[in-house]
Protein backbone atom coordinates (compact mmCIF):
# COMPACT_ATOMS: atom_id res chain seq x y z
CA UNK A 1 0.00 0.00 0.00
CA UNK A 2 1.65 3.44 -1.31
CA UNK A 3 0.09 6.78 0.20
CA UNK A 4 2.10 9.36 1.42
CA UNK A 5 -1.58 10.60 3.42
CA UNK A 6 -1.35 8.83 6.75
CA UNK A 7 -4.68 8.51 7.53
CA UNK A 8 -5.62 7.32 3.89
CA UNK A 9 -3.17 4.60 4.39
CA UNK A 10 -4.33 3.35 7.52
CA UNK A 11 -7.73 3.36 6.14
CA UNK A 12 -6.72 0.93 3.69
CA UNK A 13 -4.71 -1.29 5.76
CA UNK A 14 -7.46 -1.27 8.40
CA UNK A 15 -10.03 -2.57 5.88
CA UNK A 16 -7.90 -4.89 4.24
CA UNK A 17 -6.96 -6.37 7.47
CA UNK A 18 -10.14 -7.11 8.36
CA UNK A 19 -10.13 -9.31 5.46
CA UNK A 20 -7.56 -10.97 6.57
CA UNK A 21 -4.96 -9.79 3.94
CA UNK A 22 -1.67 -8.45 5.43
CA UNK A 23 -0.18 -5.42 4.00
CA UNK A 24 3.09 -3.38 3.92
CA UNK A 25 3.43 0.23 3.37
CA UNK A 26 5.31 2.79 1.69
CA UNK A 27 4.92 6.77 1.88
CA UNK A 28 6.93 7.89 -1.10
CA UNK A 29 7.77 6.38 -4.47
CA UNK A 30 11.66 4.94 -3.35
CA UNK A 31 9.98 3.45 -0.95
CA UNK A 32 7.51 1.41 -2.70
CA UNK A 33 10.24 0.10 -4.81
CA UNK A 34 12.14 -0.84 -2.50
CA UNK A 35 9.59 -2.62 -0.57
CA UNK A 36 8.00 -3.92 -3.66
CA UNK A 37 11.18 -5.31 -4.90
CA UNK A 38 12.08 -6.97 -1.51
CA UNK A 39 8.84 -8.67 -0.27
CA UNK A 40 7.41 -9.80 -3.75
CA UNK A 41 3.67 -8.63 -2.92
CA UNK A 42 0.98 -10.06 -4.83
CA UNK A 43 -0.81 -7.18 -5.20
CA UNK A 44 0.48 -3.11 -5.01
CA UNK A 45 -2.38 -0.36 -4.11
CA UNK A 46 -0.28 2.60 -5.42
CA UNK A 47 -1.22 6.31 -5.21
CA UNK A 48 -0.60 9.01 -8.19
CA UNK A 49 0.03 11.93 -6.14
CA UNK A 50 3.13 10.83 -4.33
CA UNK A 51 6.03 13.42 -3.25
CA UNK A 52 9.34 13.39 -4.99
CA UNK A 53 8.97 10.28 -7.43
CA UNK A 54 5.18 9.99 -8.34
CA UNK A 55 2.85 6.94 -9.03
CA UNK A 56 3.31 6.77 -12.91
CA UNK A 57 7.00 6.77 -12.31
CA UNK A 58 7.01 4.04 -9.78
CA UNK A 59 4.50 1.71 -11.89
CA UNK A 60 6.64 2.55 -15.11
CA UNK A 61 9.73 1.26 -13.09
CA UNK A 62 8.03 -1.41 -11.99
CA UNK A 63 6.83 -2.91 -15.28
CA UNK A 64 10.59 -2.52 -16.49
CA UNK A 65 12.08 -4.86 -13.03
CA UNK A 66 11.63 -8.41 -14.45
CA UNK A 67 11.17 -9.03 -10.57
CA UNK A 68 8.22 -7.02 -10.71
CA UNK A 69 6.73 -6.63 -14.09
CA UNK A 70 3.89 -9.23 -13.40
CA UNK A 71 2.76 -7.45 -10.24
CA UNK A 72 -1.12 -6.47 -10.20
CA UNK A 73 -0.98 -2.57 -9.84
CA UNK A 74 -4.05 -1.00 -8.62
CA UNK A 75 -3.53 3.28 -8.86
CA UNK A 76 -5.15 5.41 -6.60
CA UNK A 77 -5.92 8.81 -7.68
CA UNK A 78 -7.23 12.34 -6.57
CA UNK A 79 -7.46 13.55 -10.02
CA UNK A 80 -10.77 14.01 -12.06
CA UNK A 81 -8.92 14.09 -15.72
CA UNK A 82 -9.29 11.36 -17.65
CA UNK A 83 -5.98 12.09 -19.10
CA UNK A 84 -4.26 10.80 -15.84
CA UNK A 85 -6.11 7.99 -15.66
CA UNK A 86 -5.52 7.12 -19.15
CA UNK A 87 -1.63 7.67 -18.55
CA UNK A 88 -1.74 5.49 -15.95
CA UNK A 89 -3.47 2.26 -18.23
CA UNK A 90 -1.44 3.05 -20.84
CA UNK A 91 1.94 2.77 -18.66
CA UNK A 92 0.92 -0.52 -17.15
CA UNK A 93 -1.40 0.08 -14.25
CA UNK A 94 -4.50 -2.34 -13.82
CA UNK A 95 -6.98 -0.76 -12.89
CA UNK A 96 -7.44 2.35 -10.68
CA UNK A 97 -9.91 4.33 -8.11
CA UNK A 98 -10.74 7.64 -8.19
CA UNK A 99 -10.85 9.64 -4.58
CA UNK A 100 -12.93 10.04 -2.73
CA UNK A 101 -13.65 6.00 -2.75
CA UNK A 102 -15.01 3.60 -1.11
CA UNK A 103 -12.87 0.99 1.24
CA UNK A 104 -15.37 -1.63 0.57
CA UNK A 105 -15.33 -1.19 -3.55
CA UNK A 106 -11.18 -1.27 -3.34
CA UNK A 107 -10.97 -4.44 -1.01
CA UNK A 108 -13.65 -6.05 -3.38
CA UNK A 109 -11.30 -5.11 -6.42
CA UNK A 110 -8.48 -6.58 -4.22
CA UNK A 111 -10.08 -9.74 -4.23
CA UNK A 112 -11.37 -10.36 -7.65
CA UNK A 113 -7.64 -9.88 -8.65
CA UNK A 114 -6.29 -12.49 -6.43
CA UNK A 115 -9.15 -14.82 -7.04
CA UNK A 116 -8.46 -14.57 -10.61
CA UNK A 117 -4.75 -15.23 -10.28
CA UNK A 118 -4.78 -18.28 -8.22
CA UNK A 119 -7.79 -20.00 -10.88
CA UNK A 120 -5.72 -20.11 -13.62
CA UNK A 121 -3.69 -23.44 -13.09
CA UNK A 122 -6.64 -25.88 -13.92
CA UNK A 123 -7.48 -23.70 -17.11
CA UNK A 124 -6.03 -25.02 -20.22
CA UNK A 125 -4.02 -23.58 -22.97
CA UNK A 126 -5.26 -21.70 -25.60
CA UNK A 127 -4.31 -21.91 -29.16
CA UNK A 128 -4.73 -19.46 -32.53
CA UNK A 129 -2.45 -18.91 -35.40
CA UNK A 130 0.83 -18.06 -33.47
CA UNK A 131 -1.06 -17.35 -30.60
CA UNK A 132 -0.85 -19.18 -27.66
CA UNK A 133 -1.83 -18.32 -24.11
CA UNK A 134 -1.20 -20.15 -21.00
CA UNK A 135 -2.57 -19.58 -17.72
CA UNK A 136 -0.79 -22.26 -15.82
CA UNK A 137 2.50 -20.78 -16.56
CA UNK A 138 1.01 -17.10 -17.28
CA UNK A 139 3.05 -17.32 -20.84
CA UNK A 140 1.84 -15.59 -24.07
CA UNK A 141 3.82 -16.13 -27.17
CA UNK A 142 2.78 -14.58 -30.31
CA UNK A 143 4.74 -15.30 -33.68
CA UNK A 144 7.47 -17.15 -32.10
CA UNK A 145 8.39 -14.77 -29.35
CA UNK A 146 7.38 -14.34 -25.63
CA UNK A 147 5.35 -11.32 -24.64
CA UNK A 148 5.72 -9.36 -21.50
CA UNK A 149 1.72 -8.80 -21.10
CA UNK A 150 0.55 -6.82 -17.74
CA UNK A 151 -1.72 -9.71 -15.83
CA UNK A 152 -4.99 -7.59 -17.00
CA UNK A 153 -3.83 -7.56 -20.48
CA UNK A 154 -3.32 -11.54 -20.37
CA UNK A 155 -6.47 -11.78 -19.10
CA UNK A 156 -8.31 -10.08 -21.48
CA UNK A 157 -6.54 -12.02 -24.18
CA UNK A 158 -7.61 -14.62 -22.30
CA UNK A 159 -11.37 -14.00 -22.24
CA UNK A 160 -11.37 -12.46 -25.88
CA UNK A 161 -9.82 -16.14 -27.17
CA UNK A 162 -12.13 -18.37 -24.74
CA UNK A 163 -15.05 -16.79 -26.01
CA UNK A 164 -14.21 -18.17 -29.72
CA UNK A 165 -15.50 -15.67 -32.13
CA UNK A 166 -18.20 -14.03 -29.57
CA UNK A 167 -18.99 -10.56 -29.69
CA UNK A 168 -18.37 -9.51 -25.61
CA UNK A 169 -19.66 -6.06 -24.38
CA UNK A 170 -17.39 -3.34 -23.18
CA UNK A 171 -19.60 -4.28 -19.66
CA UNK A 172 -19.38 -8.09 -20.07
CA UNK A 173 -15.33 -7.47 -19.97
CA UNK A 174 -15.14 -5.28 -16.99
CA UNK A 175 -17.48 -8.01 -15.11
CA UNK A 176 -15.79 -11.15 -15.75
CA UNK A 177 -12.00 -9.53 -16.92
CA UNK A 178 -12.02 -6.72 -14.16
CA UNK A 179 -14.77 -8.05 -11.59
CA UNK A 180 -16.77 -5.16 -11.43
CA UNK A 181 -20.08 -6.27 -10.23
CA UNK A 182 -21.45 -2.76 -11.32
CA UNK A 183 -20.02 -2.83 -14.75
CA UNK A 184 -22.12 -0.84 -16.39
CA UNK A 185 -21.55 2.63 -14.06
CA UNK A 186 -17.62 1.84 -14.40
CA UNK A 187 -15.34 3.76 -17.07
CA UNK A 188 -15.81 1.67 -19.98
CA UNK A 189 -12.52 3.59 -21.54
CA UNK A 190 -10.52 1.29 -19.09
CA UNK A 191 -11.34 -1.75 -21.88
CA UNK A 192 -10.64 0.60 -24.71
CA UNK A 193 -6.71 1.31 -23.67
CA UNK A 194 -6.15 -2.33 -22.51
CA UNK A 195 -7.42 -3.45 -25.87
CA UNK A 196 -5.23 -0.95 -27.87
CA UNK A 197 -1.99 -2.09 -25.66
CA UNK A 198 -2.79 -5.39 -26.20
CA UNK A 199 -3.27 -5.19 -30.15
CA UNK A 200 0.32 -3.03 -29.59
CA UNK A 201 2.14 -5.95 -27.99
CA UNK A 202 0.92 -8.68 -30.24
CA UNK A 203 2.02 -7.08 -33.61
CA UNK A 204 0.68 -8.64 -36.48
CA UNK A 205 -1.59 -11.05 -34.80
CA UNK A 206 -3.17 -7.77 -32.82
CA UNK A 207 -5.52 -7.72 -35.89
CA UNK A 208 -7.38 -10.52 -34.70
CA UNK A 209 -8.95 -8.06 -31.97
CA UNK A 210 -11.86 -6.81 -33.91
CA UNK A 211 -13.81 -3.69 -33.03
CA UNK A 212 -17.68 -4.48 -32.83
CA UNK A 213 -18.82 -0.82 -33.38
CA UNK A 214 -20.98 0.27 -30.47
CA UNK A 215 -20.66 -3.10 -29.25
CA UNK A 216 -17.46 -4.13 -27.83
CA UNK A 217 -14.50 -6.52 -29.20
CA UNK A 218 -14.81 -10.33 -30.82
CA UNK A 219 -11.33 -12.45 -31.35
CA UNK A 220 -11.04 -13.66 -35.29
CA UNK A 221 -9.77 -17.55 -34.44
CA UNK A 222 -8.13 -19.37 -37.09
């Protein structure tokens, strides 16, 4: 948990305590790497507005550490521009929450995250053109090469491929990808710039992410 606001942080760690998760904290941006780099969390709450070294900085340097690049990143921010926000998706971050929030919303969030992490070793591998994804060992590789994919980003691949050629909703997505149960009063732009990343990172074979105008997205198979 990263928040340089004292009582913010305790908050947090209060709330998630009482769900039995245990939590470490950091106040600055040095910190968090540090900390992040040394305990291996499985999950980092990080705030934007952070003195000296700020959120996007630590999450870019943290998608760059091999020891850390798979870490779930969850940004908290204070701002209302969707600029920031985008920034922050585009750069690697999860998902985030916009202050003022609520502690039950970001514990729920919390837990969809590591739900959906430890589920994956019974799922199978997927297969399509030089696609293949696989959850047990969280590997993508796409024409031959391994891809560095942020764990919401291999999900969504995930969920676009398993669906086989079905049209999912912008809403459906943010349910079953991002575990909002309230999908459709969420940001739908979140699925927009995870979509364009992905499409980014798999080159040629990002074609197969189709557009469904007014709609959502569909995965062309083989």
């Amino acid at each position: 948990m990263v928040e340089d606001e004292p009582d913010i942080r305790s908050l947090i760690v209060f709330h998630l305590g009482r769900e039995g998760y245990r939590c470490r904290t950091a106040s600055n941006g040095a910190q968090a790497l540090l900390e992040a780099r040394a305990s291996r969390p499985d999950l980092v709450i990080l705030d934007l507005m952070l003195p000296e070294m700020d959120g996007l900085d630590v999450c870019r340097r943290l998608r760059r550490d091999p020891r850390t690049a798979q870490l779930p990143i969850i940004m908290l921010t204070a701002k209302a521009d969707e600029v920031d926000r985008v920034v922050g998706l585009e750069i690697g971050a999860d998902d985030y929450v916009a202050k003022p929030f609520s502690p039950k919303e970001l514990v729920a969030r919390v837990r969809a995250v590591l739900r959906r992490g430890q589920s994956r070793d019974d799922v199978a591998a997927l297969r399509s053109g030089s696609i293949t994804v696989d959850p047990a060992r969280h590997a993508v590789h796409a024409g031959g090469a391994r891809l560095e994919l942020t764990p919401k980003e291999f999900d969504l691949l995930h969920a676009l491929m398993e669906a086989s050629g079905r049209v999912l909703s912008r809403e459906h997505l943010l349910d079953h990808v991002w575990g909002y149960a309230r999908a459709g009063e969420i940001e739908s732009r979140t699925v927009d710039v995870h979509v364009r990343r992905l499409r980014a990172k798999l080159g040629d074979e990002g074609r197969r992410i189709a557009t469904v105008k007014g709609v959502g997205y569909r995965f062309d198979g083989d």
